[in-house]
C-alpha atoms as a PDB file:
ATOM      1  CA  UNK A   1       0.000   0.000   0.000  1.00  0.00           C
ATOM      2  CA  UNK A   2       1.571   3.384  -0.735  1.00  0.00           C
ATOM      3  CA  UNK A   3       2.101   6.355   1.569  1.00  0.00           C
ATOM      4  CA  UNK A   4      -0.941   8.130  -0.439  1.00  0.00           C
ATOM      5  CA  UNK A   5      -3.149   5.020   0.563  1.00  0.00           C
ATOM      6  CA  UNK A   6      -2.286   5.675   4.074  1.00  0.00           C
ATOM      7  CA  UNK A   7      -2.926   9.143   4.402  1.00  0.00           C
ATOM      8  CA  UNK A   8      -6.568   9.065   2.877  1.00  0.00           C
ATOM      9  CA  UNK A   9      -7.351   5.691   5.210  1.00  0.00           C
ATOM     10  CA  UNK A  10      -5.348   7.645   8.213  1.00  0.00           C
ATOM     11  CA  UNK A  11      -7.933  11.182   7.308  1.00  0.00           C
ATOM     12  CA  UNK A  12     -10.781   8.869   7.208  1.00  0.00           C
ATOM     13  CA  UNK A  13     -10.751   6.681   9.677  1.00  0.00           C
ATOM     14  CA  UNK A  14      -9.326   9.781  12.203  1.00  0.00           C
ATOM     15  CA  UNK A  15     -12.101  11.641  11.317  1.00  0.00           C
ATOM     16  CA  UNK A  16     -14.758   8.660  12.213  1.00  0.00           C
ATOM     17  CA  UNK A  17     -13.321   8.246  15.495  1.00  0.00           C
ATOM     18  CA  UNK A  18     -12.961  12.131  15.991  1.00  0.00           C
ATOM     19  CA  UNK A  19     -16.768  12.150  15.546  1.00  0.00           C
ATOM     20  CA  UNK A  20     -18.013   8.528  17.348  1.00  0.00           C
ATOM     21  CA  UNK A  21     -15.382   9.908  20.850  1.00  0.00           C
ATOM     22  CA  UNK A  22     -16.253  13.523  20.499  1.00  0.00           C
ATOM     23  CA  UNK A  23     -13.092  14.230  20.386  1.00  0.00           C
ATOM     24  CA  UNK A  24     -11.204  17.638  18.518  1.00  0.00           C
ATOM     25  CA  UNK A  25      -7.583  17.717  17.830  1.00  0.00           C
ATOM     26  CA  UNK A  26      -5.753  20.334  15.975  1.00  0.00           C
ATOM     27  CA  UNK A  27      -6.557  20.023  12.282  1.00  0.00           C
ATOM     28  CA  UNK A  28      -6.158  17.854   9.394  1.00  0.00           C
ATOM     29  CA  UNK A  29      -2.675  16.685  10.187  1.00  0.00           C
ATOM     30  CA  UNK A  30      -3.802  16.025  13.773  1.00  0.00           C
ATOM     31  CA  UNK A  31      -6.429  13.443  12.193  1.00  0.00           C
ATOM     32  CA  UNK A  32      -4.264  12.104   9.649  1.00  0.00           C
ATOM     33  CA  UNK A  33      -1.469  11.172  12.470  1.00  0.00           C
ATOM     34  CA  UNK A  34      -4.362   9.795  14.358  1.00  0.00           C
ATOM     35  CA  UNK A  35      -6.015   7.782  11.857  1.00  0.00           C
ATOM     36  CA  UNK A  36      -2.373   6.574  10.965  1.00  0.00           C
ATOM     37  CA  UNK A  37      -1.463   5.136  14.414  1.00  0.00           C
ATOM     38  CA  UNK A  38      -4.826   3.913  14.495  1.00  0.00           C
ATOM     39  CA  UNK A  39      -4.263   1.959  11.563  1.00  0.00           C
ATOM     40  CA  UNK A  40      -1.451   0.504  12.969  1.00  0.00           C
ATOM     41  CA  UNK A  41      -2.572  -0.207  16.236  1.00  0.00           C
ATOM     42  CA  UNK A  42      -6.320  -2.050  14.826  1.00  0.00           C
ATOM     43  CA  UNK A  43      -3.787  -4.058  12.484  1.00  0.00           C
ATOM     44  CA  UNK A  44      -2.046  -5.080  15.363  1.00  0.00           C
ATOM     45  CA  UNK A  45      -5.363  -5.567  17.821  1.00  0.00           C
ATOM     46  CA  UNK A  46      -6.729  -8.167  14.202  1.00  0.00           C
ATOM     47  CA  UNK A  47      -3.785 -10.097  13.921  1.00  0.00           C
ATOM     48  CA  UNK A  48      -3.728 -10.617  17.823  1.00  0.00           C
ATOM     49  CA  UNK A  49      -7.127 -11.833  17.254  1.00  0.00           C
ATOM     50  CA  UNK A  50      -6.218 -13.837  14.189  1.00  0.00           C
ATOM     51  CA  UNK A  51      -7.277 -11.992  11.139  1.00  0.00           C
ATOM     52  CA  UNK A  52      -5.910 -10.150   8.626  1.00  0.00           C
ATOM     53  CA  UNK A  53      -4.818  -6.498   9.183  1.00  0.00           C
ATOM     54  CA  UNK A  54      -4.274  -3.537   7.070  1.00  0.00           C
ATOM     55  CA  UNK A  55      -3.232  -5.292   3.627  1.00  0.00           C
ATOM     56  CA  UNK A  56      -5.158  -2.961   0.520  1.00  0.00           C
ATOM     57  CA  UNK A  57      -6.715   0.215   0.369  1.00  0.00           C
ATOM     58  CA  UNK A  58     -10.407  -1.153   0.750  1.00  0.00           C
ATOM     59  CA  UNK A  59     -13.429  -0.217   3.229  1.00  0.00           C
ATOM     60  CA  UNK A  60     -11.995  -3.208   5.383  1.00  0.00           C
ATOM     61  CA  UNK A  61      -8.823  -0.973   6.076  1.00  0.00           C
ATOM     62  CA  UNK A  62     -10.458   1.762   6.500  1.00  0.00           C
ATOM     63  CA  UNK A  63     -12.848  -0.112   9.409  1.00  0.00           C
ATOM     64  CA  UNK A  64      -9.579  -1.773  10.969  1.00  0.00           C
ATOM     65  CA  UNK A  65      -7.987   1.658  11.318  1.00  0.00           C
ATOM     66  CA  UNK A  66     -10.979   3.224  12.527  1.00  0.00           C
ATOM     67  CA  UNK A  67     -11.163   1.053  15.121  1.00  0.00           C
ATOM     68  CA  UNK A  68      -7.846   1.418  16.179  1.00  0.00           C
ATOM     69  CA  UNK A  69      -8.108   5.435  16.306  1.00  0.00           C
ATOM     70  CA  UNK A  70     -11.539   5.318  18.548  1.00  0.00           C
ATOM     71  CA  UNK A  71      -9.074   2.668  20.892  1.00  0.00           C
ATOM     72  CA  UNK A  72      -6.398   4.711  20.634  1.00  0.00           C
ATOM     73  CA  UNK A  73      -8.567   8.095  21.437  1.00  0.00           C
ATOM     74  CA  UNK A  74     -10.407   6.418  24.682  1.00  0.00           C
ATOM     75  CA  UNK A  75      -6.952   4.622  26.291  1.00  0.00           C
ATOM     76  CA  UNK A  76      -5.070   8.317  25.632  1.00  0.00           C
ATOM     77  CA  UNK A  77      -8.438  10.320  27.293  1.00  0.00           C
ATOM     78  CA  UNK A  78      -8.489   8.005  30.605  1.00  0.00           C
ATOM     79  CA  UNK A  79      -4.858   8.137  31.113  1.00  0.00           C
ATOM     80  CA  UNK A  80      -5.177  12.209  30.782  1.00  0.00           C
ATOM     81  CA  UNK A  81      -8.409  12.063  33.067  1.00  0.00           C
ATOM     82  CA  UNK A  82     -10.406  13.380  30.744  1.00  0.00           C
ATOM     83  CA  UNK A  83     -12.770  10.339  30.002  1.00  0.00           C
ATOM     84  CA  UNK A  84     -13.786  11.073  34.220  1.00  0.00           C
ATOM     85  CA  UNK A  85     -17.069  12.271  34.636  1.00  0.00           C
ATOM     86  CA  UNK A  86     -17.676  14.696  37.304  1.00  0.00           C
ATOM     87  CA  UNK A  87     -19.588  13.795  40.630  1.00  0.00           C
ATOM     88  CA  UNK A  88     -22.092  16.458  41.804  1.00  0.00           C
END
């Protein structure tokens, strides 16, 4: 897959897990790094699990990075504290 390939998957899938975690992060590179370590990370959680991970640019690839961006947004806003809800 070519460095082209991951950028649009990495924009993509950053901005789908921007939007599902409510999450805003400074601009387009911001999501593209995102998405990016996302893809890596969801490859890595699907061949722990035993399937395939980020092989083609397809919708598949674009789900297995989005995944890992929306993991990779929740772990990074609990270890910040910012996934704690306040107690009235």
């Amino acid at each position: 897959m070519s460095w082209l390939s991951w950028v649009v998957i990495g924009f993509v899938a950053g901005a789908l897990a921007k939007a599902v975690t409510r999450r805003s992060t400074p601009g387009c590179l911001g999501t593209i790094v995102i998405g990016i370590v996302g893809g890596l990370l969801g490859g890595a959680l699907f061949k722990a699990a035993g399937d395939e991970g980020i092989n083609e640019f397809s919708v598949r690839s674009v789900l297995i990075a989005f995944v890992g961006a929306a993991v990779l947004l929740v772990v990074s806003d609990q270890l910040s504290g910012r996934g704690q809800r306040r107690r009235r």
